[in-house]
Protein backbone atom coordinates (compact mmCIF):
# COMPACT_ATOMS: atom_id res chain seq x y z
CA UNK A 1 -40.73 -6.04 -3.23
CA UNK A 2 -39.87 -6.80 -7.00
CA UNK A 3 -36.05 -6.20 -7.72
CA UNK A 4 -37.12 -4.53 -11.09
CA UNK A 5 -38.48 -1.82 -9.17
CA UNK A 6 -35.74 -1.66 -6.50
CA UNK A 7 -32.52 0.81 -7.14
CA UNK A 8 -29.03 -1.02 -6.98
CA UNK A 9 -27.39 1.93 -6.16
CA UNK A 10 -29.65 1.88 -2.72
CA UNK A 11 -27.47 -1.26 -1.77
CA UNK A 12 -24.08 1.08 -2.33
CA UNK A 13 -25.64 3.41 -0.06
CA UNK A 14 -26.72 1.04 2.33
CA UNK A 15 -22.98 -1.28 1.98
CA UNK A 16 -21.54 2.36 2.86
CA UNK A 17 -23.80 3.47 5.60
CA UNK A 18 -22.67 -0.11 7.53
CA UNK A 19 -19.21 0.99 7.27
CA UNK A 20 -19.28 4.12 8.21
CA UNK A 21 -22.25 4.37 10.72
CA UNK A 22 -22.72 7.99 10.44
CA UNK A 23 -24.84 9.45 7.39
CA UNK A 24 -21.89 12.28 6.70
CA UNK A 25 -19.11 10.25 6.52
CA UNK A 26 -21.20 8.02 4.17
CA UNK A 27 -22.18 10.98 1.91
CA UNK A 28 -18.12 11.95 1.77
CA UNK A 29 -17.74 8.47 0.73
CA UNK A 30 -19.96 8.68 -1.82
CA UNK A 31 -19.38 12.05 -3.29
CA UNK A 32 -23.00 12.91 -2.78
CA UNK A 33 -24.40 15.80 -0.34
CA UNK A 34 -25.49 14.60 3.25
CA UNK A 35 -28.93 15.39 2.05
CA UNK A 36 -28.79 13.13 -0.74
CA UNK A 37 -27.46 10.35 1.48
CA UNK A 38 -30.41 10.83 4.36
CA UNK A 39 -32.98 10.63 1.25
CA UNK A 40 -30.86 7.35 0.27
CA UNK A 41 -31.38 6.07 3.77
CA UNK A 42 -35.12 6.81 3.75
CA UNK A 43 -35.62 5.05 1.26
CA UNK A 44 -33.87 1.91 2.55
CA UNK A 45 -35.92 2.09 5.64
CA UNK A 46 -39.17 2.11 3.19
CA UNK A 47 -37.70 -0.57 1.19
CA UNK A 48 -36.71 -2.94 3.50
CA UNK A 49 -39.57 -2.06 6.19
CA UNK A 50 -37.01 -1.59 8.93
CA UNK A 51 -34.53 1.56 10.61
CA UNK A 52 -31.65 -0.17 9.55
CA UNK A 53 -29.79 2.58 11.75
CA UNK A 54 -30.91 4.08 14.38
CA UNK A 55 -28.95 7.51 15.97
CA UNK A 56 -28.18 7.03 19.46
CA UNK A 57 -25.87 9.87 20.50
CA UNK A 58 -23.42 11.37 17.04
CA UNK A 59 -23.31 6.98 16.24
CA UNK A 60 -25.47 5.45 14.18
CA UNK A 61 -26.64 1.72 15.24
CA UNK A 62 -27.29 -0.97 13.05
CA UNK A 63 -30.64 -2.88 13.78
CA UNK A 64 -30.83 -6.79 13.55
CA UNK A 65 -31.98 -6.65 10.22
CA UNK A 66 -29.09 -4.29 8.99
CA UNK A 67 -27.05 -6.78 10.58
CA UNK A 68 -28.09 -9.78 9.00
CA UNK A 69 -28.00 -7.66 5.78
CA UNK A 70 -25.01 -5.57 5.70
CA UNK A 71 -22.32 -9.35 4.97
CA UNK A 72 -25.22 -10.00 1.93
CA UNK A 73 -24.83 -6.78 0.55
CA UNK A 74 -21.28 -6.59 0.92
CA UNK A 75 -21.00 -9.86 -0.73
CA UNK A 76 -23.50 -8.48 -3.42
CA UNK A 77 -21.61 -5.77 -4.49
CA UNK A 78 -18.13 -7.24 -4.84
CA UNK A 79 -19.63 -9.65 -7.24
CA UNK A 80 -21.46 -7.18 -9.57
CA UNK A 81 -18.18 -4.74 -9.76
CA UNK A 82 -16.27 -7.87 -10.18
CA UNK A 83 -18.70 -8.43 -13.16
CA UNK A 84 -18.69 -5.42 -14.44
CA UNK A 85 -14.53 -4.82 -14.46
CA UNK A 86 -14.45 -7.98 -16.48
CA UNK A 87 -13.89 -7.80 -20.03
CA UNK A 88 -13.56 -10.13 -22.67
CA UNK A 89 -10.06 -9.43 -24.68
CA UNK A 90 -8.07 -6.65 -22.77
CA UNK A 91 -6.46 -4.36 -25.02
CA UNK A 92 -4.23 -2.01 -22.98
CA UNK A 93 -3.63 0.17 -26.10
CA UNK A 94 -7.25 1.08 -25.83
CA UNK A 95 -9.11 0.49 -22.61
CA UNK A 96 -10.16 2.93 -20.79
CA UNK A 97 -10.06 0.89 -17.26
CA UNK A 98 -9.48 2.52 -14.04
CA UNK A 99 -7.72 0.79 -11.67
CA UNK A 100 -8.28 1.15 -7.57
CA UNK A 101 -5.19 0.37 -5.34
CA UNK A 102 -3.89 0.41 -1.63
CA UNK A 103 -0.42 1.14 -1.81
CA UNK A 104 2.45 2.19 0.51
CA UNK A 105 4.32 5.65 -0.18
CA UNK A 106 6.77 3.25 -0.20
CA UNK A 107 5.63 1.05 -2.66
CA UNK A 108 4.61 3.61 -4.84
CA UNK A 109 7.37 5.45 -4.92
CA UNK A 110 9.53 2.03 -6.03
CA UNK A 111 6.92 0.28 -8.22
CA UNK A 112 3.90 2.51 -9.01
CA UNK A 113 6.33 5.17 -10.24
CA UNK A 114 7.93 2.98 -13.12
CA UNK A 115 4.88 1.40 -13.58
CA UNK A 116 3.11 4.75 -14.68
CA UNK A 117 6.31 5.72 -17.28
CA UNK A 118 5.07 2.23 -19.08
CA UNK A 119 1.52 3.04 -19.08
CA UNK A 120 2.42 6.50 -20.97
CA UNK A 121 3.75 4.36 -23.34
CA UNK A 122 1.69 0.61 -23.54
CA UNK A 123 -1.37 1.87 -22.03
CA UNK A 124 -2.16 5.88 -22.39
CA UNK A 125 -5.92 5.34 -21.35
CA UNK A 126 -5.66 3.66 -18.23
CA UNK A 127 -5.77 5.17 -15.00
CA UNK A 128 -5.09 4.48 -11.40
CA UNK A 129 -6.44 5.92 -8.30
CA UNK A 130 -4.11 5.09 -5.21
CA UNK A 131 -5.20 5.46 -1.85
CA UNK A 132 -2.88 4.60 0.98
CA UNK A 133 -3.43 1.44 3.24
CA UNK A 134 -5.54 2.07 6.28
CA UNK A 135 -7.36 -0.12 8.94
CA UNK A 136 -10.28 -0.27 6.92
CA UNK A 137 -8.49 -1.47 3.88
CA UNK A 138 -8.98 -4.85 4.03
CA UNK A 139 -12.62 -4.85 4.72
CA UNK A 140 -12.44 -2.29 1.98
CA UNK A 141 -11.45 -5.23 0.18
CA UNK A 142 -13.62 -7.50 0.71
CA UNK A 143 -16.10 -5.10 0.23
CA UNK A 144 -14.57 -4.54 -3.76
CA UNK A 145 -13.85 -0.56 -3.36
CA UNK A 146 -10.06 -1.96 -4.00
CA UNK A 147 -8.80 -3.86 -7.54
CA UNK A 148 -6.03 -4.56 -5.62
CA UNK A 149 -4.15 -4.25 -1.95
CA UNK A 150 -0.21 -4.10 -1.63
CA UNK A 151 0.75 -4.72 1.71
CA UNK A 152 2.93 -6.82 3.81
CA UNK A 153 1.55 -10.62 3.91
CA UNK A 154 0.88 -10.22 7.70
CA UNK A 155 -1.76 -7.69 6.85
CA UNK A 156 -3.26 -9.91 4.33
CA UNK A 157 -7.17 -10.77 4.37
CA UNK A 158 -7.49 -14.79 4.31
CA UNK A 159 -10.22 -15.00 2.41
CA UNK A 160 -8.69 -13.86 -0.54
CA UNK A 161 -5.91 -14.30 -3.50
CA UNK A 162 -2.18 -13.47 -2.39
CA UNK A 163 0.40 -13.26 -4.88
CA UNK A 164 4.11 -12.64 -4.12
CA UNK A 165 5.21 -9.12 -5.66
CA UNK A 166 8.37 -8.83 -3.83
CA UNK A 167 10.84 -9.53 -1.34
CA UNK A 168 12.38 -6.53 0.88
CA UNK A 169 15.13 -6.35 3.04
CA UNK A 170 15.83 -3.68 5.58
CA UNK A 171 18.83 -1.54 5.28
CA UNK A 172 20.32 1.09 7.99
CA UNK A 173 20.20 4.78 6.33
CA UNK A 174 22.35 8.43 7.29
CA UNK A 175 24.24 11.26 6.41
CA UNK A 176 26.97 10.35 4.44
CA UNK A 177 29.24 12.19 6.95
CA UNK A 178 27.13 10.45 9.84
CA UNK A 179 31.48 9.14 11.13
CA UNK A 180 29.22 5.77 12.65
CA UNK A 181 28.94 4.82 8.93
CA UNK A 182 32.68 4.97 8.06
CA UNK A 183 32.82 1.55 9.56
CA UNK A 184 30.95 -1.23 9.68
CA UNK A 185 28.43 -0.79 12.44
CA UNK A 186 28.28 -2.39 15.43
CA UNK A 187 25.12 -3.18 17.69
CA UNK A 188 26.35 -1.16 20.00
CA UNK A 189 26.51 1.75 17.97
CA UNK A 190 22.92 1.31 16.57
CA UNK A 191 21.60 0.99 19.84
CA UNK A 192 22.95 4.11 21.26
CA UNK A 193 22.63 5.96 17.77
CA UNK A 194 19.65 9.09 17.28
CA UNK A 195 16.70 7.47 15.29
CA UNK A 196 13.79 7.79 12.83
CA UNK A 197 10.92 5.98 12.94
CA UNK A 198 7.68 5.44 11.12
CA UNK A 199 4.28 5.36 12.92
CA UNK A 200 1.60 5.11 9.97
CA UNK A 201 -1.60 6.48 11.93
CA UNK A 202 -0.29 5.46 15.13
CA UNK A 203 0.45 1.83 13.88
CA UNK A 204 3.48 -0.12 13.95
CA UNK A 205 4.89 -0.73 10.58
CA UNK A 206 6.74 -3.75 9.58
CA UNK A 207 10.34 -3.09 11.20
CA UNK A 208 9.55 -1.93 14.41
CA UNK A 209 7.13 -5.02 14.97
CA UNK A 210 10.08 -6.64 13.85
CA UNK A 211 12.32 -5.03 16.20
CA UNK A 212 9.91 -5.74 19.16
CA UNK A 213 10.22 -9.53 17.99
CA UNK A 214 14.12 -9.19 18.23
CA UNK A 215 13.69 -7.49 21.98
CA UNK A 216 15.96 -4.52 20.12
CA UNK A 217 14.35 -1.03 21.65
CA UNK A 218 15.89 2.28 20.41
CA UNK A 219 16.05 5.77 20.98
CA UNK A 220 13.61 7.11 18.39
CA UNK A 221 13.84 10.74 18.37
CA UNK A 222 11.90 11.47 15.73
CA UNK A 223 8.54 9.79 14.24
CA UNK A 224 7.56 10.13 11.07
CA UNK A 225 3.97 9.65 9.51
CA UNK A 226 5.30 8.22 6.43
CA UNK A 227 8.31 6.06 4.67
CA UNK A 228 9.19 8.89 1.99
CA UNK A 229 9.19 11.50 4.90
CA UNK A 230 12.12 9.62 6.84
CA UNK A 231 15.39 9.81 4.62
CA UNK A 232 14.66 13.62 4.45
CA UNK A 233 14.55 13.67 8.55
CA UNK A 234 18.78 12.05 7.95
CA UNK A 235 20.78 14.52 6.43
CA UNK A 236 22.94 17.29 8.64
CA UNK A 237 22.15 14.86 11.51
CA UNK A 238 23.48 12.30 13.38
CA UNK A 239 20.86 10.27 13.24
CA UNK A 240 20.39 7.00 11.83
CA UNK A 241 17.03 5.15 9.76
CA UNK A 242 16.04 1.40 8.96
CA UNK A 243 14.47 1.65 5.94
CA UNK A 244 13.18 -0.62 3.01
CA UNK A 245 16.47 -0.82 0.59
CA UNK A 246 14.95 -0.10 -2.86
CA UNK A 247 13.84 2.98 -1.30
CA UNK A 248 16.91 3.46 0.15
CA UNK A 249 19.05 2.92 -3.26
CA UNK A 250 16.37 5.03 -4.83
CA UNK A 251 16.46 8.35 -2.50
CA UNK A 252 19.68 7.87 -0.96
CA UNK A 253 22.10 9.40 -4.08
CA UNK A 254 19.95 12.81 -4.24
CA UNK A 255 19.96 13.52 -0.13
CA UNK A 256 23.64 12.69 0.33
CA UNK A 257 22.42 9.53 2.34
CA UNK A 258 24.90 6.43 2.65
CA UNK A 259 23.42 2.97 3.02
CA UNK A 260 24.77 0.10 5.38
CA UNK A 261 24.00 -3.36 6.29
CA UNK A 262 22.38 -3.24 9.84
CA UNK A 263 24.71 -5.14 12.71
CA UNK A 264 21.79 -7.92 12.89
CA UNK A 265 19.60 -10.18 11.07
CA UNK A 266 16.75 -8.85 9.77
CA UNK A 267 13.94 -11.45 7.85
CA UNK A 268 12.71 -9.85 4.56
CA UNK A 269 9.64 -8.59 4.52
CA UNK A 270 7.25 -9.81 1.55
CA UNK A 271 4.76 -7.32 0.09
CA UNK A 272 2.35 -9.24 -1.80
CA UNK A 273 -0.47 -8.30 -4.26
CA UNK A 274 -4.29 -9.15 -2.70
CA UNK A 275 -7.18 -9.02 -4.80
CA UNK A 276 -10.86 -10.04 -4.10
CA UNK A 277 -11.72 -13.75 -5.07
CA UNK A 278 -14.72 -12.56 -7.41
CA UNK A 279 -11.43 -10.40 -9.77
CA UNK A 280 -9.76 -14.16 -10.24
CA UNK A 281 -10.72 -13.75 -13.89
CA UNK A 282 -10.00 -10.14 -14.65
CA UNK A 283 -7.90 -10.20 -17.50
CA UNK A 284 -7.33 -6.53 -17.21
CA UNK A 285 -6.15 -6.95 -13.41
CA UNK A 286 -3.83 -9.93 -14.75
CA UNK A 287 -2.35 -7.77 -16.82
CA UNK A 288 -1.90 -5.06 -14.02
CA UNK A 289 -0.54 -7.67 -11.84
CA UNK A 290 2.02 -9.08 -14.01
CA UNK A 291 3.32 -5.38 -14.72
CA UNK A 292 4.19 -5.10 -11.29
CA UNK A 293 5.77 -8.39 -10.92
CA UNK A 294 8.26 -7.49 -13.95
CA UNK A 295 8.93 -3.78 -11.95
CA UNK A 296 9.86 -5.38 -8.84
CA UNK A 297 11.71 -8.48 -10.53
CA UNK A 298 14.17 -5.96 -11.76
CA UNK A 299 15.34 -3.27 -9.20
CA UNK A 300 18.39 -3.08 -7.85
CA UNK A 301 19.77 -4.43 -4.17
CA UNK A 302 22.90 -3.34 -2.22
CA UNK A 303 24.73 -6.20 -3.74
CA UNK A 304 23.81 -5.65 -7.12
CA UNK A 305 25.18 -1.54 -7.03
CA UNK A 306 27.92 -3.06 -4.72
CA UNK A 307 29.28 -5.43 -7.57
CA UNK A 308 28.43 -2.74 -10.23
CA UNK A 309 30.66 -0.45 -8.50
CA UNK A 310 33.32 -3.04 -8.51
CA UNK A 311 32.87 -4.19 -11.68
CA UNK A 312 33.76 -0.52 -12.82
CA UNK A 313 36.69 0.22 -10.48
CA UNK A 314 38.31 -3.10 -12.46
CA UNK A 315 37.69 -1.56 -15.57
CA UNK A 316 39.22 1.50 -14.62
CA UNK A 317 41.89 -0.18 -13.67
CA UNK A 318 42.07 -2.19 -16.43
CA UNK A 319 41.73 0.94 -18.19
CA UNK A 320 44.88 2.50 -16.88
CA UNK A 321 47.10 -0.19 -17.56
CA UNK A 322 46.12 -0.40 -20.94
CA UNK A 323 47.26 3.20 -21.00
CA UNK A 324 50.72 2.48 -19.43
């Protein structure tokens, strides 16, 4: 078979198809109608003189030759999109580049969200499409249907390029009349405290592993699917939160949420920036990358709105004596 008269977009099909195993869920993935996809599939089989899948039961199983295929392909594809995202001279004024990224709720609401009032101003063409992290996401990765990946470094792929976006600490969260915050709390008082958690599709996120480390179990009485979902679970309760403190900062003001250090160490957690190795010489995804650094270089911690606060009760009270 003669690759001029082979279609590339049968190997997109075929890359999909491996991931999936199941010619509907491929067809979703693609946008196209399950029709479309089983003719896409035919044609594979014709191509490459083989099933490729075979349906045993409402699964779809790869043959030997799919197999051997599907890491090829895979490999294949990431370096063509890689190719093609590449541009000589990014212009941000003008491009029209759309960008694919994993990302938190969490991290979108702290850095995407900034990052978006900039592009209405340095870059009013280019677009993002966020999806949020899954199991998938790394082979998702590898297989380039991300730019780029934002997640904690423990859920990083190897194989890749990591890059350090930012540092996170962990910061208790509850109703500012919640009377366990009027003090500074005490283990004791966390333990026994009401508490929300987040479960992310039945996954641990980075605290409670964290917590498990520690050999710290609470009483979670309420699990949420999502980080932005738990400080509006706090107020007119009792119960308390861990939660990321930029988010914390960020939400806490507008839910009448107060914000404490919790009664134990807690190591930062480091959300980095992945990228497949074939997008090392994107400018375009340079650029996007060093956007985000600057966002996350600047925002605020607990000490920072801690010294502001004091810094202003001084001048106040400078204020008033100058007024005596």
């Amino acid at each position: 078979m003669r690759l001029s008269n082979f279609d590339l977009n049968l190997l997109v099909a075929l890359d999909v198809l491996m991931t999936e195993r199941s010619v509907t869920r491929a067809a979703a993935r693609l946008n196209v109608t399950q029709s479309a996809m089983s003719a896409s599939l035919k044609r594979l089989r014709q191509a490459f003189d083989d099933e490729l899948l075979i349906l045993h039961g409402k699964t779809m199983i790869p043959t030997p030759r799919a197999l051997a295929l599907a890491p090829e392909v895979a490999d294949a594809i990431a370096r063509l999109r890689g190719l093609i995202s590449m541009t000589g001279g990014f212009d941000p004024l003008t491009s029209e580049r759309r960008f694919r990224v994993a990302a938190s709720d969490y991290i979108t609401t702290v850095v995407i969200v900034p990052l978006l009032q900039q592009l209405e101003r340095d870059a009013p063409h280019v677009r993002l499409d966020i999806t949020l992290p899954k199991d998938n996401t790394s082979d998702r990765l590898a297989n380039g249907d991300f730019d780029l990946s934002i997640t904690p470094i423990e859920f990083t792929d190897p194989r890749h390029p990591t890059e350090l976006l930012l540092e996170e600490s962990h910061v208790v969260v509850g109703w500012n009349r919640n009377p366990l915050l009027d003090q500074p709390l005490t283990l004791d008082a966390f333990m026994n405290a009401g508490h929300v958690a987040v479960h992310i599709d039945g996954r641990n996120a980075f605290i409670e592993n964290t917590l498990e480390q520690l050999g710290l179990t609470r009483r979670v009485e309420v699990n949420a699917p999502s980080f932005i979902q738990a400080p509006w679970l706090l107020p007119g309760t009792m119960r308390l939160a861990l939660m990321h403190e930029r988010l914390a900062l960020l939400i806490g003001p507008s839910l009448s949420l107060r914000v404490a250090e919790p009664p134990f160490a807690i190591p930062k957690m480091r959300e980095v920036m992945q990228y497949h190795s074939t997008r090392a010489k994107d400018e375009a995804l340079a650029w996007l990358r060093c956007r985000l650094r600057r966002i996350a270089a600047v925002m605020p911690s607990m000490r920072d709105v801690a010294d502001g606060a004091s810094g202003l009760a001084t001048a106040e009270t400078d204020e008033q004596g100058d007024n005596r």
